[in-house]
C-alpha atoms as a PDB file:
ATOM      1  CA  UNK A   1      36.721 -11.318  32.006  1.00  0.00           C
ATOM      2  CA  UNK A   2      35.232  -8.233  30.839  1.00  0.00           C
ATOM      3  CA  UNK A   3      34.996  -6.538  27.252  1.00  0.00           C
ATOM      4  CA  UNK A   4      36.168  -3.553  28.165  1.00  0.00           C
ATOM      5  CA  UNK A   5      39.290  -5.719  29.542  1.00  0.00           C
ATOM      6  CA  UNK A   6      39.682  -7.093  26.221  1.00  0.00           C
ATOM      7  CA  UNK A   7      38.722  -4.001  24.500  1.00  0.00           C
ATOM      8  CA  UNK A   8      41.933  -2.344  26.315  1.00  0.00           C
ATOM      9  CA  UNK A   9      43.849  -5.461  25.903  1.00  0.00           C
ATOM     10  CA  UNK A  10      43.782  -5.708  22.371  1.00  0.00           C
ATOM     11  CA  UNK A  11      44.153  -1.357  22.047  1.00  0.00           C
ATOM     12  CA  UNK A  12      47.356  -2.094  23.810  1.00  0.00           C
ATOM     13  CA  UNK A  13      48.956  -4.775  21.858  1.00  0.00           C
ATOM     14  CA  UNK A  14      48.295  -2.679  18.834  1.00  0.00           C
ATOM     15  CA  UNK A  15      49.785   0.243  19.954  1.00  0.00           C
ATOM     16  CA  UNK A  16      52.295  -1.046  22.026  1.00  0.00           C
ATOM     17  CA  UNK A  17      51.986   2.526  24.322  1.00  0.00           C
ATOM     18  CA  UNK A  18      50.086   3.140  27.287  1.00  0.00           C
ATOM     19  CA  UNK A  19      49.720   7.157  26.455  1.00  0.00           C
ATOM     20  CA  UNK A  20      48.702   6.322  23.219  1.00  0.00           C
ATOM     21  CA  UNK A  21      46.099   3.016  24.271  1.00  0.00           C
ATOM     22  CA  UNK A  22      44.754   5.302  26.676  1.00  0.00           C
ATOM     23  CA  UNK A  23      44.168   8.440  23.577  1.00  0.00           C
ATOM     24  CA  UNK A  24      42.156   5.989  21.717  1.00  0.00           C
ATOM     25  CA  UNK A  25      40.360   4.189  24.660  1.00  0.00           C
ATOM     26  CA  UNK A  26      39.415   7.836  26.160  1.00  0.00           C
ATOM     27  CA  UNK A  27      40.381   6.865  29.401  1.00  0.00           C
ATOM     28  CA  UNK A  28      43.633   7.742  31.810  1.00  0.00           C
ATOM     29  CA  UNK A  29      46.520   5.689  31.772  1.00  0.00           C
ATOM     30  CA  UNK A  30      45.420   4.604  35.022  1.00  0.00           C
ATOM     31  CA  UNK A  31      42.200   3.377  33.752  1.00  0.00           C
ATOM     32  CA  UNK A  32      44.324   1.420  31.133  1.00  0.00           C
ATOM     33  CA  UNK A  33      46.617   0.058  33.622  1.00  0.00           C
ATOM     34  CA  UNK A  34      43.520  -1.101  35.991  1.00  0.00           C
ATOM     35  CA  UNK A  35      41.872  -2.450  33.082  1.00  0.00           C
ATOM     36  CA  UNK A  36      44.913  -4.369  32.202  1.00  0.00           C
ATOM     37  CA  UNK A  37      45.845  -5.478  35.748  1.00  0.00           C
ATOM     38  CA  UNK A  38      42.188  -7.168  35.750  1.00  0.00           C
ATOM     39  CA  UNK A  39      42.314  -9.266  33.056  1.00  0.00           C
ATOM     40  CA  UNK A  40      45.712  -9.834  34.065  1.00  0.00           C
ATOM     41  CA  UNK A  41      44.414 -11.341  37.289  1.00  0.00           C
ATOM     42  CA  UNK A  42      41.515 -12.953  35.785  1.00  0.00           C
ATOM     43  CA  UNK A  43      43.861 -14.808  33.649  1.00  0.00           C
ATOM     44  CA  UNK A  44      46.732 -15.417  35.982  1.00  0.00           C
ATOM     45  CA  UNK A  45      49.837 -14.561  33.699  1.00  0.00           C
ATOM     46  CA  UNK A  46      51.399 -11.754  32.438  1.00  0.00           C
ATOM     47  CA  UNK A  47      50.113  -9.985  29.297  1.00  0.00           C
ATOM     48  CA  UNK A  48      52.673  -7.177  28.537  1.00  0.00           C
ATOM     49  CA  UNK A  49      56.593  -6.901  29.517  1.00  0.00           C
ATOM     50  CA  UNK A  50      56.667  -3.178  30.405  1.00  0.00           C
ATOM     51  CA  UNK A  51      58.981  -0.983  32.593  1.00  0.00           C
ATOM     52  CA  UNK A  52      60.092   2.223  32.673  1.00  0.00           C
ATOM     53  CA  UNK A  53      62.693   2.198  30.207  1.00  0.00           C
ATOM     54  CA  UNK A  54      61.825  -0.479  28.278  1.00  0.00           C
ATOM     55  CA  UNK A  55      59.338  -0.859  25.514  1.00  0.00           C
ATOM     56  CA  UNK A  56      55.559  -2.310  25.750  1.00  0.00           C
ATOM     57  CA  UNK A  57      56.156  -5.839  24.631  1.00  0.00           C
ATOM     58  CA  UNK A  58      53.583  -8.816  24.452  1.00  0.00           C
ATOM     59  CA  UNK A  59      54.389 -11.853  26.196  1.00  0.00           C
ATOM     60  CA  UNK A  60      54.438 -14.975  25.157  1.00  0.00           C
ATOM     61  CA  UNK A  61      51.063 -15.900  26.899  1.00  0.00           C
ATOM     62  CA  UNK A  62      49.862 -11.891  25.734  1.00  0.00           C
ATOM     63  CA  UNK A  63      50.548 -13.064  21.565  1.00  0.00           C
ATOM     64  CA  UNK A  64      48.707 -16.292  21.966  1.00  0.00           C
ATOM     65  CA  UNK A  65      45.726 -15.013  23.790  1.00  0.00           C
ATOM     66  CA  UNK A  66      45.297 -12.118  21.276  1.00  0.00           C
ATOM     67  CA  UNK A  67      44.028 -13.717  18.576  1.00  0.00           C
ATOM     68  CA  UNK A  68      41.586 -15.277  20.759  1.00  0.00           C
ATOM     69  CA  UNK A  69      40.574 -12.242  22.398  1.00  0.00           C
ATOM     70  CA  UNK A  70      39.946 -10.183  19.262  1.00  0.00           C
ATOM     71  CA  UNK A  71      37.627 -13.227  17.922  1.00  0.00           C
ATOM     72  CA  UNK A  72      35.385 -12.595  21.455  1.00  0.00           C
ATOM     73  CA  UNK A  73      35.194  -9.335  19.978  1.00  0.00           C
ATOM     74  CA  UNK A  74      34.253  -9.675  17.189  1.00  0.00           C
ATOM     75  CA  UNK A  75      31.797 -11.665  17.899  1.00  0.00           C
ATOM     76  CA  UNK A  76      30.174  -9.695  20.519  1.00  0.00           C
ATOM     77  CA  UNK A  77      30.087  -6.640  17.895  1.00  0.00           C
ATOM     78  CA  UNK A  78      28.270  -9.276  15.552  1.00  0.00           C
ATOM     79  CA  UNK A  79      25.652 -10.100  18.675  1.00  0.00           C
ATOM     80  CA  UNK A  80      25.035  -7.095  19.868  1.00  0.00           C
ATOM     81  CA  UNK A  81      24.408  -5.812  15.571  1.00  0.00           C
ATOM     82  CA  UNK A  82      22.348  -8.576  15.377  1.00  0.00           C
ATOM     83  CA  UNK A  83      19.854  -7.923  19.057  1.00  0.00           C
ATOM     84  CA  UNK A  84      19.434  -4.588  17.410  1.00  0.00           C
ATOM     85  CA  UNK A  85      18.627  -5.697  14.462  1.00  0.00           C
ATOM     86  CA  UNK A  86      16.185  -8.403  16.083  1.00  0.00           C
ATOM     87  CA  UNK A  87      14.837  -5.542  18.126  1.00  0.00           C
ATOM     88  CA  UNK A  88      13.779  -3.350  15.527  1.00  0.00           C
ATOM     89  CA  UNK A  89      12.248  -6.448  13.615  1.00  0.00           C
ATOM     90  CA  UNK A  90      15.171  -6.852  10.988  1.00  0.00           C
ATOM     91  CA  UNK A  91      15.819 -10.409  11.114  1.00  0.00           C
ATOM     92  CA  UNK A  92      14.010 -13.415  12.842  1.00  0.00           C
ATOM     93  CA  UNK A  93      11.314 -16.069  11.665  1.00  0.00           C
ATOM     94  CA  UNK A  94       7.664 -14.829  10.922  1.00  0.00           C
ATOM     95  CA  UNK A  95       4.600 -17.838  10.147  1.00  0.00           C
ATOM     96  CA  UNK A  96       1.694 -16.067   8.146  1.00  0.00           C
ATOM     97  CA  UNK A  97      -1.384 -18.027   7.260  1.00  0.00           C
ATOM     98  CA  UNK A  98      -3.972 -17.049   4.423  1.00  0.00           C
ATOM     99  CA  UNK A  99      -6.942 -18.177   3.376  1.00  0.00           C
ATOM    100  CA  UNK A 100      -6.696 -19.343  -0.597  1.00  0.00           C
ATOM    101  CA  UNK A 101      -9.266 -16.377  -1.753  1.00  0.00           C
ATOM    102  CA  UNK A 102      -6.972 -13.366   0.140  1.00  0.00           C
ATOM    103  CA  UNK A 103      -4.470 -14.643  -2.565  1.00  0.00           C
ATOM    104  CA  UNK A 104      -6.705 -14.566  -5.643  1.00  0.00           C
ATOM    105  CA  UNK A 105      -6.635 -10.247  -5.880  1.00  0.00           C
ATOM    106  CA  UNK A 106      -2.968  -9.951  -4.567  1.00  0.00           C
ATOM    107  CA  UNK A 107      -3.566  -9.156  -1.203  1.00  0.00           C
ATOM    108  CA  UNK A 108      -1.649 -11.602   0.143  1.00  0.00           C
ATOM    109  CA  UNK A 109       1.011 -11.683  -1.764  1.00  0.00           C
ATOM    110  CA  UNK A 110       1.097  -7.545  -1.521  1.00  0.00           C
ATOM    111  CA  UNK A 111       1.339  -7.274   1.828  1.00  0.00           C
ATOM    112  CA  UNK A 112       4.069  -9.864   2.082  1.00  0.00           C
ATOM    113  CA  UNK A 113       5.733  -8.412  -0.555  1.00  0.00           C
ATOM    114  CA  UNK A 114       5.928  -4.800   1.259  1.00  0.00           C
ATOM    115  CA  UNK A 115       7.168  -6.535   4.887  1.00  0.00           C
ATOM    116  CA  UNK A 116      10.055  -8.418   2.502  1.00  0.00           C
ATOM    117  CA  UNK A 117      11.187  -5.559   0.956  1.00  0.00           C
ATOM    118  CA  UNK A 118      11.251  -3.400   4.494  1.00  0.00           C
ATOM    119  CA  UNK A 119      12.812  -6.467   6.354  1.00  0.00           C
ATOM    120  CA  UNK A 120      14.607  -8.696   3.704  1.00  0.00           C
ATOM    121  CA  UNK A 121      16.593 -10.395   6.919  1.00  0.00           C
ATOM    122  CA  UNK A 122      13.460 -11.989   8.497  1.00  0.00           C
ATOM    123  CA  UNK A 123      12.420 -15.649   7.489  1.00  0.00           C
ATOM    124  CA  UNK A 124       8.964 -16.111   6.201  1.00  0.00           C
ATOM    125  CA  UNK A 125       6.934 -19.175   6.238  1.00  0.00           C
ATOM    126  CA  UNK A 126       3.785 -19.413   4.695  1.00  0.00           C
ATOM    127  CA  UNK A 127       0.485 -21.270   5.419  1.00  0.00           C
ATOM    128  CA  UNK A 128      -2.621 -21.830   3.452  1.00  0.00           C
ATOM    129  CA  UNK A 129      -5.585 -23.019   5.861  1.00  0.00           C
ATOM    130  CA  UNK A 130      -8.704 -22.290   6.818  1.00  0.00           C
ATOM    131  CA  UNK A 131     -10.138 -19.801   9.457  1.00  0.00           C
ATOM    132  CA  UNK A 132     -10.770 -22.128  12.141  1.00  0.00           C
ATOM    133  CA  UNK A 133      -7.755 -23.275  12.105  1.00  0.00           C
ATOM    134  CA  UNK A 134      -6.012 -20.058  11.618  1.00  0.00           C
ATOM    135  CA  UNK A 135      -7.559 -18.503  14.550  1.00  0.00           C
ATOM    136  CA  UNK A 136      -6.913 -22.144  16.627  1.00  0.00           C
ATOM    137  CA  UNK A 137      -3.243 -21.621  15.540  1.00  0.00           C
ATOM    138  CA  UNK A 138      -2.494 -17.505  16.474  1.00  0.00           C
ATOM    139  CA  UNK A 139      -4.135 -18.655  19.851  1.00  0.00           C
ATOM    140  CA  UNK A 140      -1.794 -21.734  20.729  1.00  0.00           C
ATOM    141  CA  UNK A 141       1.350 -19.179  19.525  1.00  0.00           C
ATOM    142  CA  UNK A 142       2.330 -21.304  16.308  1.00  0.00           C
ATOM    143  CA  UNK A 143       1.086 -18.583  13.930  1.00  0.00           C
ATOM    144  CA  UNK A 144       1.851 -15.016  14.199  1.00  0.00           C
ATOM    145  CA  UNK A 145      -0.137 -13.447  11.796  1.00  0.00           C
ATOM    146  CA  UNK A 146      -3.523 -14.909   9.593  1.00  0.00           C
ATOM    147  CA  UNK A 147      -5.125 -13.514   6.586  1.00  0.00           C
ATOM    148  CA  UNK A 148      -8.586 -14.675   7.040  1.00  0.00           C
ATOM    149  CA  UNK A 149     -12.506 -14.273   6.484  1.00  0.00           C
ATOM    150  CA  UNK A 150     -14.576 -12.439   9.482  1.00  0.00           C
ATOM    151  CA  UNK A 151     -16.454 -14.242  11.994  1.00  0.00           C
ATOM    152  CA  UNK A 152     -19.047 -12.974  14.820  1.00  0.00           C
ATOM    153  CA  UNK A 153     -16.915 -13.939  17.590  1.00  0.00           C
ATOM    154  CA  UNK A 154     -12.813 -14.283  17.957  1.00  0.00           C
ATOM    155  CA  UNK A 155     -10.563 -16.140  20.583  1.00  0.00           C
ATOM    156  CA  UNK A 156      -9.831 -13.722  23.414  1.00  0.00           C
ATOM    157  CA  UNK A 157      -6.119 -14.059  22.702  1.00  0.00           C
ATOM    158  CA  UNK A 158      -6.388 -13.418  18.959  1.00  0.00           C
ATOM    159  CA  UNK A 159      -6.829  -9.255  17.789  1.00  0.00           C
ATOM    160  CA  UNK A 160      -8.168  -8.341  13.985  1.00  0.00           C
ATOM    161  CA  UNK A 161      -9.012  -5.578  12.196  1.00  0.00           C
ATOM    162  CA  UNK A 162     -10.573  -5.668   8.313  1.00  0.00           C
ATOM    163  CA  UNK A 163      -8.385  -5.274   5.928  1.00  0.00           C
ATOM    164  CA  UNK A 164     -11.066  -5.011   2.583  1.00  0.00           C
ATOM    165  CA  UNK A 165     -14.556  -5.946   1.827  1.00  0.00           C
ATOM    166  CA  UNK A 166     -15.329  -8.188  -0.904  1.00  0.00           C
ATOM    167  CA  UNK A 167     -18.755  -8.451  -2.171  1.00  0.00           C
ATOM    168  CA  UNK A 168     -20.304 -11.936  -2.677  1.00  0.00           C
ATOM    169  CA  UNK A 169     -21.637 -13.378  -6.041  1.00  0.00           C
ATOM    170  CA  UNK A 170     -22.884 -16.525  -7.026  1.00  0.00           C
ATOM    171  CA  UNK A 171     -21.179 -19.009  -8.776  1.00  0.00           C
ATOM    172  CA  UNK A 172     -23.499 -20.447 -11.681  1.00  0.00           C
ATOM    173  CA  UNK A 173     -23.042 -23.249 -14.433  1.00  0.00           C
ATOM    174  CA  UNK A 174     -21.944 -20.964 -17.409  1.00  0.00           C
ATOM    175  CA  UNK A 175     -24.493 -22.903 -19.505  1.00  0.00           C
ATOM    176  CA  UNK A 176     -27.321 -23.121 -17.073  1.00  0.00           C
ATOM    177  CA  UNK A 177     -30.561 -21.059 -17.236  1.00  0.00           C
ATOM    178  CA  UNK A 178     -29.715 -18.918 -14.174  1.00  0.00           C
ATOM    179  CA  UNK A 179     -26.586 -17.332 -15.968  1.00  0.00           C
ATOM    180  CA  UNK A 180     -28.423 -16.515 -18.858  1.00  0.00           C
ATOM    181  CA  UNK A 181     -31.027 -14.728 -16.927  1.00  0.00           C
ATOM    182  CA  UNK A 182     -30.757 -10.885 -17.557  1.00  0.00           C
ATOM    183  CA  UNK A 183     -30.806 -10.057 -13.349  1.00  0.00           C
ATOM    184  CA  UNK A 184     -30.873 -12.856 -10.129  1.00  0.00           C
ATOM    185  CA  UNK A 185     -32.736 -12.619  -7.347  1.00  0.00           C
ATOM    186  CA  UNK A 186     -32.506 -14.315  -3.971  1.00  0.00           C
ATOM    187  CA  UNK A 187     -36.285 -16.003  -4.909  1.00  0.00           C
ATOM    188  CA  UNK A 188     -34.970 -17.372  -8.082  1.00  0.00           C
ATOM    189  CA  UNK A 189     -32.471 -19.551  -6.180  1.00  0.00           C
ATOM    190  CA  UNK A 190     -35.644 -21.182  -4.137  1.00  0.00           C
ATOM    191  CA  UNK A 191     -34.953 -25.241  -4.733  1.00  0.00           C
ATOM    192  CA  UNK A 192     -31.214 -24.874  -5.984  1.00  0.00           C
ATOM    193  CA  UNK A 193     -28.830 -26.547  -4.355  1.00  0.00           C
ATOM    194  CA  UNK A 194     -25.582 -25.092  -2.427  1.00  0.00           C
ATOM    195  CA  UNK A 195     -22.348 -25.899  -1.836  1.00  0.00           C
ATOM    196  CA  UNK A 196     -19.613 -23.864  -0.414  1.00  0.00           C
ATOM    197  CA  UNK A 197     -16.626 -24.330   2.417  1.00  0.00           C
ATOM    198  CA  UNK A 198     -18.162 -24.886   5.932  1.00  0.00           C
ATOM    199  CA  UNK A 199     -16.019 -26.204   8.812  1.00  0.00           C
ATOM    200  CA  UNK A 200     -18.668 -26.893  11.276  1.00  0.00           C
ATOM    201  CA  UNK A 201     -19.079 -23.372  12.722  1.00  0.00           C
ATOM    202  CA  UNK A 202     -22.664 -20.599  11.873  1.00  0.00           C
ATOM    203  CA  UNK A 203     -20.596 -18.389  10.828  1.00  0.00           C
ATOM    204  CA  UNK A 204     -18.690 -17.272   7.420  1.00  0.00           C
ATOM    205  CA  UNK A 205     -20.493 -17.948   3.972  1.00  0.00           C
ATOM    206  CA  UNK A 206     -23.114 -20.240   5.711  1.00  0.00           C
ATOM    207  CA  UNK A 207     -24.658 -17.381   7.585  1.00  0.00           C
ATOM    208  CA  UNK A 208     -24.292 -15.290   4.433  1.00  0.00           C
ATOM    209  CA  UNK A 209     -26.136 -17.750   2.508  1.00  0.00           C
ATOM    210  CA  UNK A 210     -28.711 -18.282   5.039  1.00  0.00           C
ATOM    211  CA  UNK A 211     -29.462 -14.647   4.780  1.00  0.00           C
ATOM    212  CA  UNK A 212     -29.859 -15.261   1.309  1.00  0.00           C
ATOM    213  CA  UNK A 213     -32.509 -17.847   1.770  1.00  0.00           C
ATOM    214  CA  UNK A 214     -34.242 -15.509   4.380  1.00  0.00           C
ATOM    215  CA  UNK A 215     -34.196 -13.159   1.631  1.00  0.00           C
ATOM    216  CA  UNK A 216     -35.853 -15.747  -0.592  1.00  0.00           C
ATOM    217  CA  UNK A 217     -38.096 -17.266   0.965  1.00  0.00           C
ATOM    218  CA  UNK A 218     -36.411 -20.331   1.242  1.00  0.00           C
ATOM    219  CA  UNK A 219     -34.031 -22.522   3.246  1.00  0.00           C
ATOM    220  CA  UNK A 220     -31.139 -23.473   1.663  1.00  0.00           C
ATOM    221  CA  UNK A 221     -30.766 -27.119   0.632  1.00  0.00           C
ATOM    222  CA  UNK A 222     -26.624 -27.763   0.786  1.00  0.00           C
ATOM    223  CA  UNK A 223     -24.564 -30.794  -0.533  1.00  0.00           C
ATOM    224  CA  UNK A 224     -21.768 -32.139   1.326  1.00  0.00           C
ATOM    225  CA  UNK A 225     -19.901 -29.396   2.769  1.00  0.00           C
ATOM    226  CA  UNK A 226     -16.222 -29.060   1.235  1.00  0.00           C
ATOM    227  CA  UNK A 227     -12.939 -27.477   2.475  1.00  0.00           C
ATOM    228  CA  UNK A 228     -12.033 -25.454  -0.194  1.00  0.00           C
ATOM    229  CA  UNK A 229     -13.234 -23.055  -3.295  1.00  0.00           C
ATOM    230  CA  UNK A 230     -11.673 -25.087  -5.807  1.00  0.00           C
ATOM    231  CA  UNK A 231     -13.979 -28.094  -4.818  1.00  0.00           C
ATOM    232  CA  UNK A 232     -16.651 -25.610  -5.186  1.00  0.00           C
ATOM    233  CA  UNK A 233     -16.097 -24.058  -8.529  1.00  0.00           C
ATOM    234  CA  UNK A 234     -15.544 -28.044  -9.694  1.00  0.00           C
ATOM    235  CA  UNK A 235     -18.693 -28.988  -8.523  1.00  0.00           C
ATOM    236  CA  UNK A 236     -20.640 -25.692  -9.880  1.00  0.00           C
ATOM    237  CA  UNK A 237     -18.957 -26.126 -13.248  1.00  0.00           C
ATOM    238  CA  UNK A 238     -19.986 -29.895 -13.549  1.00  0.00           C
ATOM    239  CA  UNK A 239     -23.626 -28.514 -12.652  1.00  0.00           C
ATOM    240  CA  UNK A 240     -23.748 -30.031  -9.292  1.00  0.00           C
ATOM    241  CA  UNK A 241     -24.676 -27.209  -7.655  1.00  0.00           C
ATOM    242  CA  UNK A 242     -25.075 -23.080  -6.728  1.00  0.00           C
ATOM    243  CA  UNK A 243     -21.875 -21.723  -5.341  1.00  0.00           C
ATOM    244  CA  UNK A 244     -21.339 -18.227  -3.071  1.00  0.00           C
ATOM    245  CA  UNK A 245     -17.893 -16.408  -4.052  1.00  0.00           C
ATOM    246  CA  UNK A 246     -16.023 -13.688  -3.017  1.00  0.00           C
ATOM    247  CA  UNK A 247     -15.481 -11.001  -5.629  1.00  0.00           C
ATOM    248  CA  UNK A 248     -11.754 -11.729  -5.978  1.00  0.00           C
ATOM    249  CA  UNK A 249     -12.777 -14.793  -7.869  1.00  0.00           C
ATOM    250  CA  UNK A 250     -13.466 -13.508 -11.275  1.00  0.00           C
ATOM    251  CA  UNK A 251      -9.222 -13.338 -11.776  1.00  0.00           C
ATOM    252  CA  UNK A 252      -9.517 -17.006 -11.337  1.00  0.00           C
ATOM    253  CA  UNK A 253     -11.194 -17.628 -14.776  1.00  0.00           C
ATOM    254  CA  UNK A 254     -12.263 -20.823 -14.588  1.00  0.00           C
ATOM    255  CA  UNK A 255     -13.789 -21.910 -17.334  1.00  0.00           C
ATOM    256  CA  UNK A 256     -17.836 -23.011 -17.392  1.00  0.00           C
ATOM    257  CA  UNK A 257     -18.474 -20.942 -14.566  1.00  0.00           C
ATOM    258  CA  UNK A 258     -20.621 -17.448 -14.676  1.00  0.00           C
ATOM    259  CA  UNK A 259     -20.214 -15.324 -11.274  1.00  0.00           C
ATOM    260  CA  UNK A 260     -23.249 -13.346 -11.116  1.00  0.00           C
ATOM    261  CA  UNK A 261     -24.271 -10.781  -8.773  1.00  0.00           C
ATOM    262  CA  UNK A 262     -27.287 -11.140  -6.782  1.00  0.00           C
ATOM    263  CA  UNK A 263     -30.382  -8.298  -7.443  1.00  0.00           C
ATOM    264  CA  UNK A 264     -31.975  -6.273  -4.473  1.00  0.00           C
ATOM    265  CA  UNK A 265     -29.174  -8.123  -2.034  1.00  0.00           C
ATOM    266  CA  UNK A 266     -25.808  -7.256  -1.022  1.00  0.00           C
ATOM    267  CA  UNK A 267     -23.830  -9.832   0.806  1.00  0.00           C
ATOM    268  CA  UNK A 268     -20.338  -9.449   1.435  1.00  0.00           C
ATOM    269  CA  UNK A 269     -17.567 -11.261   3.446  1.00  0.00           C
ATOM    270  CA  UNK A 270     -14.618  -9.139   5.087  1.00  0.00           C
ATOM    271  CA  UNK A 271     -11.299 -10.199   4.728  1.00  0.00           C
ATOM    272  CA  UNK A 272      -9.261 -10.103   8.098  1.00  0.00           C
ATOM    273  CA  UNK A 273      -5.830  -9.192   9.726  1.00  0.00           C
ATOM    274  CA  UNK A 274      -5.177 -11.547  12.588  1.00  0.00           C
ATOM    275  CA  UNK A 275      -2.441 -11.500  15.627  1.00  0.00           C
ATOM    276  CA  UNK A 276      -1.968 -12.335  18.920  1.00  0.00           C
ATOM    277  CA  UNK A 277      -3.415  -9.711  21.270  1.00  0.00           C
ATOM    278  CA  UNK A 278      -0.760  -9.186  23.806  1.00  0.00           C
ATOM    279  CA  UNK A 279       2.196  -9.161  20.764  1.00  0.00           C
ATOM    280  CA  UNK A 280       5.912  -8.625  21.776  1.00  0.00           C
ATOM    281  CA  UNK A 281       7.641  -9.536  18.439  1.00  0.00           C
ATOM    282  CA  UNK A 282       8.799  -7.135  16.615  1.00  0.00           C
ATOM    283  CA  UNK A 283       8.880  -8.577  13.970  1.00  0.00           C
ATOM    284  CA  UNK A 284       5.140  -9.212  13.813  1.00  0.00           C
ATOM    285  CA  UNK A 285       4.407  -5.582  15.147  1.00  0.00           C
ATOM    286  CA  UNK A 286       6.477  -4.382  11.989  1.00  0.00           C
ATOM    287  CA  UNK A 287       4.395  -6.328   9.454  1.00  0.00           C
ATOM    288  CA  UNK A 288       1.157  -4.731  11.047  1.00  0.00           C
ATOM    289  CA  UNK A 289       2.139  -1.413  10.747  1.00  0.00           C
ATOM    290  CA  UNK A 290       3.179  -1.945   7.404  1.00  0.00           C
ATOM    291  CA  UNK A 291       0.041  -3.437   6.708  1.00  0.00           C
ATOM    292  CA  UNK A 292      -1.838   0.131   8.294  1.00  0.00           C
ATOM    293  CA  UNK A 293       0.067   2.274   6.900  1.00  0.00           C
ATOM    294  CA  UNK A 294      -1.427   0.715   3.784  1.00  0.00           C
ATOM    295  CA  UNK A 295      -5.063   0.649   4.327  1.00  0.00           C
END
């Protein structure tokens, strides 16, 4: 069986008139009759009781397969809405990962914001984690997009581009003599201790604050590395240690810390826009042109 055979099929039995099926199908009577006679022989019975004198008529077999064939119908118009809907990145299921500080300005949450408005139909699943893992995930196909911080070097199947620049400061003990001091530089941090997120990599905020210790004079001492900035800010607060933030943090307000900046330095950290390289989703490819058009 063919649509178009049921498409004429169920023109037919609504009409009830070949001249008239044919008007609305834009085809000859012919075509309607060759149509029928298919479907007809597809099915192996008799659809219509027609002659030349008498009127179109279903048969018995034609009434109880019309119901049937106006349900195919239907729901091939509701398949074929919703593969163009798919296909123009309408509907479907979309995994987004972010790193806890692209949340802490908005960003995150903006940007998804924008793709649910344009696309309210798609499914969206998000992931906090960090950018090893991110990247690790985009790569193996079980993330499609990751809001993450910049590194030196990327997987060759993942693609980024910088979405904003956030300027480093240092995280400080609200009560400690560092805060109080009127300016920091790097050599006044020479035998403080650091802590900050580090997942085994040079890369990220331990190669920016190794470039502050160049700066200083001094190599950094670290405690424990942690996984996340809310370990950090705990442990600065409780006087444990020197932290390295991005700029984004002051909305956090924690209380007992002082985010300074740091005199005659500028570090910075870029927050990134990861996919997969070779991309067919559309989907995804909507979301990053949403995300363009905004930068």
């Amino acid at each position: 069986m063919e649509l178009r055979e049921l498409r004429c099929f169920e023109v037919l039995a609504e009409e009830l008139h070949f001249a008239r099926a044919a008007e609305r199908l834009g085809l000859a009577q012919s075509g309607v009759s060759r149509l029928l006679a298919g479907l007809e022989t597809d099915l192996g019975a008799k659809l219509f009781n027609r002659g030349k004198r008498s009127q179109v008529a279903l048969t018995t077999t034609g009434a109880l397969f019309l119901p049937e064939a106006q349900a195919i119908l239907r729901q091939a118009a509701r398949a074929e809405a919703l593969g163009r809907r798919a296909a123009r990145g309408e509907v479907g299921r979309l995994e987004i990962g972010f790193v806890a500080s692209a949340t802490w300005d908005g960003t995150a949450s903006a940007l998804v914001r924008r793709y649910h408005e344009a696309a309210p139909g798609v499914e969206i699943h998000l992931h906090e984690m960090e950018t090893p893992r991110q990247l690790q995930e985009i790569a193996a196909g079980r993330l499609d997009i990751g809001l993450l911080r910049a590194r030196a070097d990327y997987p060759p199947e993942v693609s980024v581009r910088a979405l904003k620049h956030d300027t480093l400061l240092l995280a400080l003990a609200a009560g400690s003599a560092l805060a109080k001091a009127p300016k920091l530089t790097p050599e006044m941090l020479k035998g403080e201790k650091f802590i900050l997120p580090h997942f085994g990599e040079e890369a990220g905020f331990l190669a920016r604050l190794r470039a502050l210790g160049q700066a200083g004079g001094f190599t950094p001492e670290f405690l424990t590395p942690v996984r996340d900035f809310i370990t950090v800010l705990t442990a600065v607060a409780a006087g444990l240690a020197v932290g390295l933030l991005p700029e984004p943090a002051k909305s956090l307000g924690m209380p007992g810390i002082a985010l300074r900046e740091i005199d005659g330095l500028r570090l910075d950290s870029t927050l990134m826009l990861a996919s997969r390289r070779a991309e067919h989703s559309p989907a995804v490819r909507q979301f990053l042109a949403l995300a363009k058009a905004k930068s």
